[in-house]
C-alpha atoms as a PDB file:
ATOM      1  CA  UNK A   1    -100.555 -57.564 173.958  1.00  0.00           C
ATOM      2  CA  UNK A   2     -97.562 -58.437 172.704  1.00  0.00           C
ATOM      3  CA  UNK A   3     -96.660 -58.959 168.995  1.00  0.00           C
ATOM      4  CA  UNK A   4     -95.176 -61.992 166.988  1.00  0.00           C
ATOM      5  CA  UNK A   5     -93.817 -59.290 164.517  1.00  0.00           C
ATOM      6  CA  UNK A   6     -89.637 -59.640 164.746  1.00  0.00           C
ATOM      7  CA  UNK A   7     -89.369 -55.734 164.901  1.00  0.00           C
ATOM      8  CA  UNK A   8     -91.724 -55.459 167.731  1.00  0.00           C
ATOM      9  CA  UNK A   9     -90.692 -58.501 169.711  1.00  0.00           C
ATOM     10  CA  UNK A  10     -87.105 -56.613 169.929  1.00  0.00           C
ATOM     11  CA  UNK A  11     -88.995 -53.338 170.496  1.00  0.00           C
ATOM     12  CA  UNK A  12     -87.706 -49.856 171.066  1.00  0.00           C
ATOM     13  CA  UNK A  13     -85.043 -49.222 173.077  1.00  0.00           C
ATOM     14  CA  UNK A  14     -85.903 -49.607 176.873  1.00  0.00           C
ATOM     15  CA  UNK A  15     -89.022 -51.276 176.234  1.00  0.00           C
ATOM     16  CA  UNK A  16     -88.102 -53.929 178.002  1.00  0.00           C
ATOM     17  CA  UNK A  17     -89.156 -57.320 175.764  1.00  0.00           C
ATOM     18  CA  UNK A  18     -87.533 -60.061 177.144  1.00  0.00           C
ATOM     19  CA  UNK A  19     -84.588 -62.450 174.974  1.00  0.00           C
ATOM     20  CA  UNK A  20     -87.565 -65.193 175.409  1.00  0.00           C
ATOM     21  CA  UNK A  21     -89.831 -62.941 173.452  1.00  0.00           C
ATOM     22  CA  UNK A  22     -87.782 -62.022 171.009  1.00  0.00           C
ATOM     23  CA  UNK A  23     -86.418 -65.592 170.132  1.00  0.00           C
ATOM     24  CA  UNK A  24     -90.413 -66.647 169.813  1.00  0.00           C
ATOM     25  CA  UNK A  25     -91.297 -64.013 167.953  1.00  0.00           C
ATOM     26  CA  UNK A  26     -88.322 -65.332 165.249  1.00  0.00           C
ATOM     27  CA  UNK A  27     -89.303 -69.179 165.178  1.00  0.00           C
ATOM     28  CA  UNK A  28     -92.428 -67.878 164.721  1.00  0.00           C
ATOM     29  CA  UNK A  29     -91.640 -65.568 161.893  1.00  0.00           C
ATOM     30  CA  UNK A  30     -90.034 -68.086 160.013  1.00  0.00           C
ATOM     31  CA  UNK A  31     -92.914 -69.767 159.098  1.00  0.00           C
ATOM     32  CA  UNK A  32     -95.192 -66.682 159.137  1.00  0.00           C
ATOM     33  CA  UNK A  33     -96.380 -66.691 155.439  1.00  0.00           C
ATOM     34  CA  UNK A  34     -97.138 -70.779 155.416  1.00  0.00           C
ATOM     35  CA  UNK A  35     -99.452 -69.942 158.936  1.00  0.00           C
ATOM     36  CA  UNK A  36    -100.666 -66.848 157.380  1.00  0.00           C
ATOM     37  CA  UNK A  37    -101.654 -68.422 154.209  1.00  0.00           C
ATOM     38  CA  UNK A  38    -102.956 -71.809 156.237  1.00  0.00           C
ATOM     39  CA  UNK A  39    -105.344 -69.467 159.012  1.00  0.00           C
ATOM     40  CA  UNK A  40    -106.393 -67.125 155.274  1.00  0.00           C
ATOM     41  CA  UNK A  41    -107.414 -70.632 153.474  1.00  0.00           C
ATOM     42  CA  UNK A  42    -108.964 -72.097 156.543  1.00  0.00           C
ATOM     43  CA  UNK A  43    -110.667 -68.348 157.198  1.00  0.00           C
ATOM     44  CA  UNK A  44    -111.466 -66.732 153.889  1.00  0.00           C
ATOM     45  CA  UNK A  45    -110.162 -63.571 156.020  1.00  0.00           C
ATOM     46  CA  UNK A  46    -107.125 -61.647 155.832  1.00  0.00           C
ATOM     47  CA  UNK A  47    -107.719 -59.940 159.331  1.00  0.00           C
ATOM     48  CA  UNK A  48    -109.380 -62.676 161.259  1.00  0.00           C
ATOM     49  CA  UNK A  49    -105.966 -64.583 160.110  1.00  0.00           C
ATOM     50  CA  UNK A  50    -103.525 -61.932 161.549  1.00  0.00           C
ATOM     51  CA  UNK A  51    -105.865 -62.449 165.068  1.00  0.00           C
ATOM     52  CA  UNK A  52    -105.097 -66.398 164.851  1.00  0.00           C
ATOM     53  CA  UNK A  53    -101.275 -65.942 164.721  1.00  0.00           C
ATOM     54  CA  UNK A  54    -101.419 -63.667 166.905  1.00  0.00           C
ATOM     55  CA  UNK A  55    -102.992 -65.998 169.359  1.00  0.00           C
ATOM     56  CA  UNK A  56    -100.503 -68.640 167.808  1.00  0.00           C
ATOM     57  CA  UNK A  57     -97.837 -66.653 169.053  1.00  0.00           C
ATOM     58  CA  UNK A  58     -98.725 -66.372 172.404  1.00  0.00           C
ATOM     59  CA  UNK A  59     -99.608 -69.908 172.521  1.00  0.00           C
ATOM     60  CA  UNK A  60     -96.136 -70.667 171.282  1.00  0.00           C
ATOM     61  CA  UNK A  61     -94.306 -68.425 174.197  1.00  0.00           C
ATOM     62  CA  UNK A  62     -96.125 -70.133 176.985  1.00  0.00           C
ATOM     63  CA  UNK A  63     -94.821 -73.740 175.947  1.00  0.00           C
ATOM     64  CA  UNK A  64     -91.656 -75.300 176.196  1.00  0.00           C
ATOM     65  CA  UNK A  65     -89.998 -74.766 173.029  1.00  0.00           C
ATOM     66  CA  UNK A  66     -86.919 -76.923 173.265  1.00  0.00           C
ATOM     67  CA  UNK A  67     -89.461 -80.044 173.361  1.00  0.00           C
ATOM     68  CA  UNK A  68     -91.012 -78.832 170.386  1.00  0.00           C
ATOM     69  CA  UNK A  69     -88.843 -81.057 167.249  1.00  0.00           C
ATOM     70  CA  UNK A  70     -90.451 -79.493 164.484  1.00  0.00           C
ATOM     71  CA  UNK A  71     -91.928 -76.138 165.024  1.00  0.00           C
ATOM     72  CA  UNK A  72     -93.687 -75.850 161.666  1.00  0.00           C
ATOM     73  CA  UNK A  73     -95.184 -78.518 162.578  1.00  0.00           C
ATOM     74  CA  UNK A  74     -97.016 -77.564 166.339  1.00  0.00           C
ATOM     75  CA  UNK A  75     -97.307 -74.417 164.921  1.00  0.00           C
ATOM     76  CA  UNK A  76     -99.785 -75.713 161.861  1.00  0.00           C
ATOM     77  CA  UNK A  77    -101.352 -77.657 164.337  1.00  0.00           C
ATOM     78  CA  UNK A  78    -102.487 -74.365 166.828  1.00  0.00           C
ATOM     79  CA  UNK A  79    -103.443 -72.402 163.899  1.00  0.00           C
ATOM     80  CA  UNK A  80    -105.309 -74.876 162.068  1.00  0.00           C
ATOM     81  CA  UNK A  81    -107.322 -75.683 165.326  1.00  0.00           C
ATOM     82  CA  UNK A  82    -107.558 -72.035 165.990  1.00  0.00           C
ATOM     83  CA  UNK A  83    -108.635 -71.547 162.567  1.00  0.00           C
ATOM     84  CA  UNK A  84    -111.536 -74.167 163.273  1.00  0.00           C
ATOM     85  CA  UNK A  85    -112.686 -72.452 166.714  1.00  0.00           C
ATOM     86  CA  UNK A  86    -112.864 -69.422 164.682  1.00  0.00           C
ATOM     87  CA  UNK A  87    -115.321 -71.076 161.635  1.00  0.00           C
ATOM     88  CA  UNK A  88    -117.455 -72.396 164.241  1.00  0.00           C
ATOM     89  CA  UNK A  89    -118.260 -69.393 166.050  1.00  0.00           C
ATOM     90  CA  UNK A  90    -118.812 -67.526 162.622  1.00  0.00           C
ATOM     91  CA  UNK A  91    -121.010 -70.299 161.258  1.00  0.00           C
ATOM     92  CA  UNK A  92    -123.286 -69.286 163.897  1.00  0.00           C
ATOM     93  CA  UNK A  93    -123.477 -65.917 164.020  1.00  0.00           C
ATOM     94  CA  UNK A  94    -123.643 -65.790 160.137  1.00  0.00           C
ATOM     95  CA  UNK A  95    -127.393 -65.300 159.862  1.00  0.00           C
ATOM     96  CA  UNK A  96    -126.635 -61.845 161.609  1.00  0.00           C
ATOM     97  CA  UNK A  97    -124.552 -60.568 158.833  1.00  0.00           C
ATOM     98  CA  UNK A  98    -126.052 -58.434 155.959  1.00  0.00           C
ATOM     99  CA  UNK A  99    -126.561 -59.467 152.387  1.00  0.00           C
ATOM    100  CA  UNK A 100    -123.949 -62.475 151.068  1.00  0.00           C
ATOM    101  CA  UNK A 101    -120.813 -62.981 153.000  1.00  0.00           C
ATOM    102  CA  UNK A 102    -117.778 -63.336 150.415  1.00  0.00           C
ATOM    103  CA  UNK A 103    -113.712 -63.730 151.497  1.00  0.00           C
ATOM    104  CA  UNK A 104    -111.590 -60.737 151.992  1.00  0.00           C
ATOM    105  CA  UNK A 105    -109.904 -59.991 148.839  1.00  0.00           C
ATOM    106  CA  UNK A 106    -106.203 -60.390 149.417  1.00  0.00           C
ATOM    107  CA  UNK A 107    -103.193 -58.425 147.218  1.00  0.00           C
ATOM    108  CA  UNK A 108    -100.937 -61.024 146.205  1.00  0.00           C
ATOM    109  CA  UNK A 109     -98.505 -58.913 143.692  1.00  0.00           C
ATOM    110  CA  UNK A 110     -96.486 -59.777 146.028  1.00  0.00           C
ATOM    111  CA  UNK A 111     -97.830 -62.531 147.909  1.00  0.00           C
ATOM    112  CA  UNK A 112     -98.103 -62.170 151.976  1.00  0.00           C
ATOM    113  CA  UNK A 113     -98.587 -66.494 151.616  1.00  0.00           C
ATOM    114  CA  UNK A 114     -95.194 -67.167 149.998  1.00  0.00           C
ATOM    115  CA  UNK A 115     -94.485 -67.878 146.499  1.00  0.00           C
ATOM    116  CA  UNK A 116     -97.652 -69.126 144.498  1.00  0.00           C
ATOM    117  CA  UNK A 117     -95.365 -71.472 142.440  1.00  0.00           C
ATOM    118  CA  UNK A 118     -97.666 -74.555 142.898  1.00  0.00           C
ATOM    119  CA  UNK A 119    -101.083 -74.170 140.900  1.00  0.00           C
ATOM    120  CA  UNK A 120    -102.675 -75.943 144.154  1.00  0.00           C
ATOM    121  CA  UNK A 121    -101.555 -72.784 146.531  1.00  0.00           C
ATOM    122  CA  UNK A 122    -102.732 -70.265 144.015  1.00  0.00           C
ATOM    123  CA  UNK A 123    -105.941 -72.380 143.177  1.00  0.00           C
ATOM    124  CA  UNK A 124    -106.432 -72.636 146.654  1.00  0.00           C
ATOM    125  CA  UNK A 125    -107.032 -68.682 146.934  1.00  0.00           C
ATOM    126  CA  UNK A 126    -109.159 -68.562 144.406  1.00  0.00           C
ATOM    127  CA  UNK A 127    -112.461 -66.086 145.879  1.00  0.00           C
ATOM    128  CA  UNK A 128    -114.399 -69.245 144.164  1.00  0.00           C
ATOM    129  CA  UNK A 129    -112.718 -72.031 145.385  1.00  0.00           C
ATOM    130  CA  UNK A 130    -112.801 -70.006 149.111  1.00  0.00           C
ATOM    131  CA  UNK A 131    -116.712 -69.030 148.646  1.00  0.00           C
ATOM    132  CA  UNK A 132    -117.261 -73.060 148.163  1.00  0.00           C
ATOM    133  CA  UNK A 133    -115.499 -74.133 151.093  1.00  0.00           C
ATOM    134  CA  UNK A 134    -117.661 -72.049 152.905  1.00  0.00           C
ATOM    135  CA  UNK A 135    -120.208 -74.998 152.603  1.00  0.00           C
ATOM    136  CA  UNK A 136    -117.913 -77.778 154.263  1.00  0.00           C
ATOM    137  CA  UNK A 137    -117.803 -78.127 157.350  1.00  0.00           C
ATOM    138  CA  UNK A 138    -114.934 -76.894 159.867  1.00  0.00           C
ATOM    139  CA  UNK A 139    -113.212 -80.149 159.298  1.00  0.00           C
ATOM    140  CA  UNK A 140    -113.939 -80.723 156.182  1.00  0.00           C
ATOM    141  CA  UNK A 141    -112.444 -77.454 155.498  1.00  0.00           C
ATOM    142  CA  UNK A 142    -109.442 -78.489 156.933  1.00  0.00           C
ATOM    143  CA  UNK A 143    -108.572 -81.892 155.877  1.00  0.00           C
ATOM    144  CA  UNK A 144    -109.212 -80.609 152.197  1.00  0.00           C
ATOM    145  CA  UNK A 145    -106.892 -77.491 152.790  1.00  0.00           C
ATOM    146  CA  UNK A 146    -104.303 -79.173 153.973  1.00  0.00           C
ATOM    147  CA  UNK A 147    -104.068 -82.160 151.520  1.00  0.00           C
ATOM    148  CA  UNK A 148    -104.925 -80.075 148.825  1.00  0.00           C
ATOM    149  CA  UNK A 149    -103.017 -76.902 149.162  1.00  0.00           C
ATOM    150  CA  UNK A 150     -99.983 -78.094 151.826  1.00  0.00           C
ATOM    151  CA  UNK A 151    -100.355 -81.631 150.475  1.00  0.00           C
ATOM    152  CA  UNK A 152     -99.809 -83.211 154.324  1.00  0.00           C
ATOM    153  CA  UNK A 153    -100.216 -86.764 154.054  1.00  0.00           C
ATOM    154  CA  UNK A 154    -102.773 -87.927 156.577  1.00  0.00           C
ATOM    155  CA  UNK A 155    -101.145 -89.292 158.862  1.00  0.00           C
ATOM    156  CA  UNK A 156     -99.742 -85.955 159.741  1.00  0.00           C
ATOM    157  CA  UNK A 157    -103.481 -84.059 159.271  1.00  0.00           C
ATOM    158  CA  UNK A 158    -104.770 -86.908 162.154  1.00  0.00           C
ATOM    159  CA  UNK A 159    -102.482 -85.512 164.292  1.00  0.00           C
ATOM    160  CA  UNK A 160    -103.141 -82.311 163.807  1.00  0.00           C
ATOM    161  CA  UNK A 161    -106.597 -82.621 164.167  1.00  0.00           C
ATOM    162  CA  UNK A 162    -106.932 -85.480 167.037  1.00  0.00           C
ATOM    163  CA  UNK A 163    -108.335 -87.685 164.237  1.00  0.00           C
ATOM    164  CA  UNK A 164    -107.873 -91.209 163.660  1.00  0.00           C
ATOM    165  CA  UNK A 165    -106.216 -91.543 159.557  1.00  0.00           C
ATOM    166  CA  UNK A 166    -109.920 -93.299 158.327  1.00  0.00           C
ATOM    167  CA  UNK A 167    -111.590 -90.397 159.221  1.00  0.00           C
ATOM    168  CA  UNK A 168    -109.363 -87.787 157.989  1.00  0.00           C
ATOM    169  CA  UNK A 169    -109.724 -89.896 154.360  1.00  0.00           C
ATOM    170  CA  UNK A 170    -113.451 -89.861 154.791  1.00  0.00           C
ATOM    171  CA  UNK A 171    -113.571 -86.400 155.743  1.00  0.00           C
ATOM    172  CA  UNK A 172    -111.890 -85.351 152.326  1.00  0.00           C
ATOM    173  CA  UNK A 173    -113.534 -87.419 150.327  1.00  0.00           C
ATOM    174  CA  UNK A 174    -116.515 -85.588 151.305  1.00  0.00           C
ATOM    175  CA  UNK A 175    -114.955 -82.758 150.978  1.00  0.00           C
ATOM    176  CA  UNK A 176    -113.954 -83.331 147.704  1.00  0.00           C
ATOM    177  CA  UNK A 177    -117.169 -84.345 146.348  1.00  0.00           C
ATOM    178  CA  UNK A 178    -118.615 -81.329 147.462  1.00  0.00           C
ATOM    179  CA  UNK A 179    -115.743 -79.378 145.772  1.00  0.00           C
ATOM    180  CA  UNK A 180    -116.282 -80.761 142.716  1.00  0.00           C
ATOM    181  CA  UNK A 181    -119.878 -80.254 142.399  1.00  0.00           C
ATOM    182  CA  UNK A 182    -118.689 -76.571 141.597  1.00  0.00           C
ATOM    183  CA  UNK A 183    -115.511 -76.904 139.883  1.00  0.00           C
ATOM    184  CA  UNK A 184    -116.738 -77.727 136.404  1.00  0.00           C
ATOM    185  CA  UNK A 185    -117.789 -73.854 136.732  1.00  0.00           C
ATOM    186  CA  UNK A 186    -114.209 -72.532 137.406  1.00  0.00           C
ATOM    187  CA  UNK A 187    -111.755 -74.527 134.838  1.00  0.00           C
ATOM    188  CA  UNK A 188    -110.764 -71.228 132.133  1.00  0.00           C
ATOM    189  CA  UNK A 189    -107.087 -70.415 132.184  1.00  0.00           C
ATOM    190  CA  UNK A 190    -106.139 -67.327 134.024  1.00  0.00           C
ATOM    191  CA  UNK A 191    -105.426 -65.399 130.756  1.00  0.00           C
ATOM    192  CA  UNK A 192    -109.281 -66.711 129.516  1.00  0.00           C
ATOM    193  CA  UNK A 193    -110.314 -65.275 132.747  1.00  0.00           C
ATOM    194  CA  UNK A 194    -108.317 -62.228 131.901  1.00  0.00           C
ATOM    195  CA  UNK A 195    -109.851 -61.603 128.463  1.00  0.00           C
ATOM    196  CA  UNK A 196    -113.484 -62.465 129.736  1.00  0.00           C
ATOM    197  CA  UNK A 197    -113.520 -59.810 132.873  1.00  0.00           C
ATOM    198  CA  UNK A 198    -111.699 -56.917 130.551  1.00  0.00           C
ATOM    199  CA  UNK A 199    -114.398 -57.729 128.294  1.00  0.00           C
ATOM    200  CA  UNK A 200    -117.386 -58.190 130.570  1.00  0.00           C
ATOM    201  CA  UNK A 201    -117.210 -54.529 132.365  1.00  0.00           C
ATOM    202  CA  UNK A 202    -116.181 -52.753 128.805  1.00  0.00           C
ATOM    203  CA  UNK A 203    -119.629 -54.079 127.680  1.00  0.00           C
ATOM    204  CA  UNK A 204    -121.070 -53.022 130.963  1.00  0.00           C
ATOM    205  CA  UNK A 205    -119.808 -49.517 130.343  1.00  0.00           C
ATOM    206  CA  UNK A 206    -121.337 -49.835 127.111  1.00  0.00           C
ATOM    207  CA  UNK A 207    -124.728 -50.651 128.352  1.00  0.00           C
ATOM    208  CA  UNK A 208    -124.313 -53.318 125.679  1.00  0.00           C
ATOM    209  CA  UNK A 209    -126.536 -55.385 127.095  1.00  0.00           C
ATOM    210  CA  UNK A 210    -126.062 -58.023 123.826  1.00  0.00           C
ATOM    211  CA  UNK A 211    -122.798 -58.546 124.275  1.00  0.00           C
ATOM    212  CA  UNK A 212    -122.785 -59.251 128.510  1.00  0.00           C
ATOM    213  CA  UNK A 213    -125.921 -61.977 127.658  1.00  0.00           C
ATOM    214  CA  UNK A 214    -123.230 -63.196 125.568  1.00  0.00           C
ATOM    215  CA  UNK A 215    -120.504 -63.269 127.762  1.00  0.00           C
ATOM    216  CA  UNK A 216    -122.129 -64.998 130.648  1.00  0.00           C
ATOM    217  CA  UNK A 217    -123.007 -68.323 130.975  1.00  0.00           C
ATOM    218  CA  UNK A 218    -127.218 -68.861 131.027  1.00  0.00           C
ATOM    219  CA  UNK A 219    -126.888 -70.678 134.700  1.00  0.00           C
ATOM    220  CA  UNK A 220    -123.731 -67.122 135.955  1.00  0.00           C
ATOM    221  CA  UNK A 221    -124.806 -66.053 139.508  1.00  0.00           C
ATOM    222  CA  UNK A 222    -123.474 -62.779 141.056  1.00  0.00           C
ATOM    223  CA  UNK A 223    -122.603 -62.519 144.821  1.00  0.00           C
ATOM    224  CA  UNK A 224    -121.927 -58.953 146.400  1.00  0.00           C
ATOM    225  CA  UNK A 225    -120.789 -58.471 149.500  1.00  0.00           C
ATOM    226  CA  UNK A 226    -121.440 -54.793 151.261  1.00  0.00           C
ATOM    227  CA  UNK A 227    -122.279 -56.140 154.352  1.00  0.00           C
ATOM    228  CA  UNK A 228    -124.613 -53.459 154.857  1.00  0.00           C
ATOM    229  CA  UNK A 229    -122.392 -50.562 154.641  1.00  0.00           C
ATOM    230  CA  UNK A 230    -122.782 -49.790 150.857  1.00  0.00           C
ATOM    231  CA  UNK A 231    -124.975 -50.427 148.331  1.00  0.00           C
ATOM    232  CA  UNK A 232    -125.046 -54.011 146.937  1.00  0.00           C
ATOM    233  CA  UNK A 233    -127.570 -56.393 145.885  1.00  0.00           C
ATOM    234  CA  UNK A 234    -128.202 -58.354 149.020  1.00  0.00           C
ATOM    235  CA  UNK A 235    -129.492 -61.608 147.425  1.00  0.00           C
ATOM    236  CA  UNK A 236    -127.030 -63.400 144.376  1.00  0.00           C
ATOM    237  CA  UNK A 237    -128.391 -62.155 140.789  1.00  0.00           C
ATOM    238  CA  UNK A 238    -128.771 -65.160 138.555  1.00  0.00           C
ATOM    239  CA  UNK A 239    -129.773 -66.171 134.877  1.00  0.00           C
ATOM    240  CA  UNK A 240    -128.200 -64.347 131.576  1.00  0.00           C
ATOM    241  CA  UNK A 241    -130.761 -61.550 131.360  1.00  0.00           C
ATOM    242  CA  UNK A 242    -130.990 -60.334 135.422  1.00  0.00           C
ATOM    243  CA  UNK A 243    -126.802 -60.175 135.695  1.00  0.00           C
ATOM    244  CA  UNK A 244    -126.712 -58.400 131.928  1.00  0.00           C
ATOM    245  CA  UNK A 245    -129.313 -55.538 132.818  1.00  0.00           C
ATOM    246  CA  UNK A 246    -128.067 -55.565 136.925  1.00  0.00           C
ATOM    247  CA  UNK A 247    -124.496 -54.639 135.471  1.00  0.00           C
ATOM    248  CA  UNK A 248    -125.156 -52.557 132.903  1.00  0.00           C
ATOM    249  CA  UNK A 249    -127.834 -50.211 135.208  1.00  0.00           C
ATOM    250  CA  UNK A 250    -124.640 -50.331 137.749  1.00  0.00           C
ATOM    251  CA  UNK A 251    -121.678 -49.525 135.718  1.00  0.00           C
ATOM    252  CA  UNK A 252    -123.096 -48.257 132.265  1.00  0.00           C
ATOM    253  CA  UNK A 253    -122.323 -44.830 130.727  1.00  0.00           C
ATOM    254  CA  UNK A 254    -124.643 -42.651 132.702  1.00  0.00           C
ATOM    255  CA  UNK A 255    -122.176 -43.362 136.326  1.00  0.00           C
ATOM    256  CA  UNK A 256    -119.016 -42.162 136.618  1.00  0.00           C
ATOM    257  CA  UNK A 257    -116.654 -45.387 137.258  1.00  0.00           C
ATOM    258  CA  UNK A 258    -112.737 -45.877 137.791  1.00  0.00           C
ATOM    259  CA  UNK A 259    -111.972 -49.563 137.088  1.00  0.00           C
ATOM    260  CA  UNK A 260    -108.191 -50.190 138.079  1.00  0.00           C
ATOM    261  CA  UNK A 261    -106.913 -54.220 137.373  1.00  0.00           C
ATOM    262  CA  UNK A 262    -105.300 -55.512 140.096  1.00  0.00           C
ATOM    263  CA  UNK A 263    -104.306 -59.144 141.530  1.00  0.00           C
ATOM    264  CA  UNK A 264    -106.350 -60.366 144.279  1.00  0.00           C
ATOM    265  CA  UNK A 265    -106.031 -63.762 145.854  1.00  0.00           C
ATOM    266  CA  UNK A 266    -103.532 -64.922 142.763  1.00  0.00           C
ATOM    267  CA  UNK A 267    -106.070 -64.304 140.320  1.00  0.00           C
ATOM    268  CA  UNK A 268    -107.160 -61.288 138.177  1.00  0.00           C
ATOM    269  CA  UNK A 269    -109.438 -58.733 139.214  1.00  0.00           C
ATOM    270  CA  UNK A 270    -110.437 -54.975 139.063  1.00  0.00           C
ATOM    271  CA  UNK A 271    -110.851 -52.422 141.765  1.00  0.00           C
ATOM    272  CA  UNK A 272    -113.973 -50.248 140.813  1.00  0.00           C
ATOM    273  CA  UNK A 273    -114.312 -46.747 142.843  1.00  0.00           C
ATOM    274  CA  UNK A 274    -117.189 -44.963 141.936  1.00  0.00           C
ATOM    275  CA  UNK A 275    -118.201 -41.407 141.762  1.00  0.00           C
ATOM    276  CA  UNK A 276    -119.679 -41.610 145.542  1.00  0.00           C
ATOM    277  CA  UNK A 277    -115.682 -42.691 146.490  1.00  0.00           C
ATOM    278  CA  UNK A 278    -117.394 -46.263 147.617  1.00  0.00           C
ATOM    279  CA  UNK A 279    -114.784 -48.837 146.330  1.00  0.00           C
ATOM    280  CA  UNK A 280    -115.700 -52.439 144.784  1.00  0.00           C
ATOM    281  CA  UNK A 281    -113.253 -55.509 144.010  1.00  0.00           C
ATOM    282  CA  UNK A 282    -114.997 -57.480 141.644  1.00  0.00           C
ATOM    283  CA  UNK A 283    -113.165 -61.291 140.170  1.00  0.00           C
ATOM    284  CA  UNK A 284    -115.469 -63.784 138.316  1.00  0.00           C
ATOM    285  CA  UNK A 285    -114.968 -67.832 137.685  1.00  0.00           C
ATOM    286  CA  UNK A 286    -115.019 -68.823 134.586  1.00  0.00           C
ATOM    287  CA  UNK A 287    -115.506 -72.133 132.252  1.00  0.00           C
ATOM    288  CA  UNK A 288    -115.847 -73.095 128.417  1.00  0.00           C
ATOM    289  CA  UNK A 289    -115.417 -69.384 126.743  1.00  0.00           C
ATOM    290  CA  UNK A 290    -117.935 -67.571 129.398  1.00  0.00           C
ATOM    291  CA  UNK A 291    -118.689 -66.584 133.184  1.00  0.00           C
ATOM    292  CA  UNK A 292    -120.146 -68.385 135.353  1.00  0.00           C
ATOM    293  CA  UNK A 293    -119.634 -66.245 138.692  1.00  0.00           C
ATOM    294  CA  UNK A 294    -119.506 -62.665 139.235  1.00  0.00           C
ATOM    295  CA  UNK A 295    -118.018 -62.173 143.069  1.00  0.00           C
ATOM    296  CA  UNK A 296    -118.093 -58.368 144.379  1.00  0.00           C
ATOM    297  CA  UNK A 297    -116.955 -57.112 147.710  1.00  0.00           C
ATOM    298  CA  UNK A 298    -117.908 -53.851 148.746  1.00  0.00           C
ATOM    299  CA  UNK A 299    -118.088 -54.373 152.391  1.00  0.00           C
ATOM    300  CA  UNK A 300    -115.378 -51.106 153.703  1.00  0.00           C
ATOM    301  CA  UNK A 301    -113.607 -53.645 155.769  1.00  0.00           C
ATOM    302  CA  UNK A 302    -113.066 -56.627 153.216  1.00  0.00           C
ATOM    303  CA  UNK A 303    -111.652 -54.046 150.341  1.00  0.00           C
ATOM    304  CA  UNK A 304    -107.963 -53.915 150.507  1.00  0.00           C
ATOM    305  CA  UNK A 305    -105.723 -50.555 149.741  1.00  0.00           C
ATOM    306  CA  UNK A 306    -105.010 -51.556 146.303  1.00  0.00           C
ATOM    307  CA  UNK A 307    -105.044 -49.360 143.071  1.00  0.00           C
END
């Protein structure tokens, strides 16, 4: 298959990748890290992303590109509706996955998505923000996205999705409301966040099982994500006491645990290998002075080469 990657689309010498290709692969490449972060918003997934533009790609090489005015602009549209084949299919074959299903953490020190100079793209990345738009639907998912995060007024969103303007409104608005059923639980600064996850896992070294009661908030709930592969709680821990004693029996003093911070998905986080060589990102939400979600992906293929 060929590859919307610049370097490849030339290829090696005698490889025989047409001018066509090549030119393609660059108007494609141009916009790569606004598609890549659109298909990782829409997607929650780093890799299932990569598969949409690369389906983008060849999408774009069979069409008549000197018709196309704004390329940006078809090419949002094919990887947005990609995007939404994709959720679809997942959304049914969910129930066959093991334990909670969380996004793929992404590195973004730097940022494959393009600068994160807006709060609404780095919000937009946020593992809590992307676990809640797990419960809209396809196109609620990508009405909100795009408004929110691209800010695309809706006229331009109704073309992209074959909608008429009063629905794409109506489709936000539910979107929204939805949205902001949960955000009141993610509203700390990032440095708040910061201080609250350094602090969390020190007490949870400690055992000190006082101080994480007191950390958390009495309603925090803790998703993990091994899908199957490695040892995680395969229901979400809730309540004060439950997440204090599940962390402190997981990471207190009698396991050996390396706890690296890192930057995932614009927002601070720690990479926790433990003594077994099985490798956890952990990032939490966060609201008046405590935690109110603990989100851990263990799953081999979610946890990127960071640390």
């Amino acid at each position: 298959m060929e590859s919307y990657r610049r370097d490849d689309a030339h290829g090696a010498p005698g490889a025989g990748v047409t001018t066509e290709a090549a030119e393609a692969a660059d108007a494609l490449q141009a916009h790569r890290p606004m598609l890549l972060g659109l298909a990782y918003r829409l997607l929650g997934s780093r890799h299932d992303a990569e598969d949409v533009l690369q389906e983008a790609y060849l999408r774009w090489l069979g069409v008549d590109r000197s018709a196309v005015e704004e390329p940006r602009r078809y090419l949002s549209r094919v990887v947005t509706r990609l995007a939404m084949d994709r959720l679809r299919a997942r959304q049914a074959a969910r129930e066959t996955y093991v334990g909670t299903w969380l996004p793929e953490p992404v590195p973004t020190a730097p940022s494959p998505f393009g600068p994160l100079d807006r709060a609404e793209l780095r919000d937009s990345l946020s593992t809590a923000l992307l676990h809640v738009l797990e419960r809209l639907t396809p196109p609620e998912r990508a009405v909100y996205v795009l408004h929110t995060a691209f800010d695309l007024p809706y006229a331009e969103i109704a073309e992209i999705l074959d909608r008429s303007v009063a629905d794409c409104r109506q489709l936000y608005h539910r979107a929204t409301a939805r949205v902001r059923q949960e955000q009141r639980r993610f509203t700390a600064s990032r440095p708040e966040r910061e201080r609250l996850l350094d602090a969390f896992l020190a007490a949870a070294r400690d055992g000190d099982l006082a101080r994480l009661t007191d950390l958390v908030a009495a309603d925090v709930t803790a998703w993990n994500d091994g899908g199957g592969r490695v040892r995680a709680a395969l229901n979400p821990v809730t309540g004060a006491d439950r997440i204090a004693r599940f962390y402190a029996g997981v990471y207190g003093p009698r396991h050996r645990v390396a706890m690296d911070p890192v930057e995932l998905n614009g927002e601070p986080a720690m990479l926790i290998t433990r003594a077994d060589g099985s490798r956890y990102t952990l990032t939490i939400s966060a609201a008046d002075g405590r935690i109110t979600g603990i989100y851990v992906v263990g799953n081999p293929a979610k946890v990127p080469a960071v640390g």
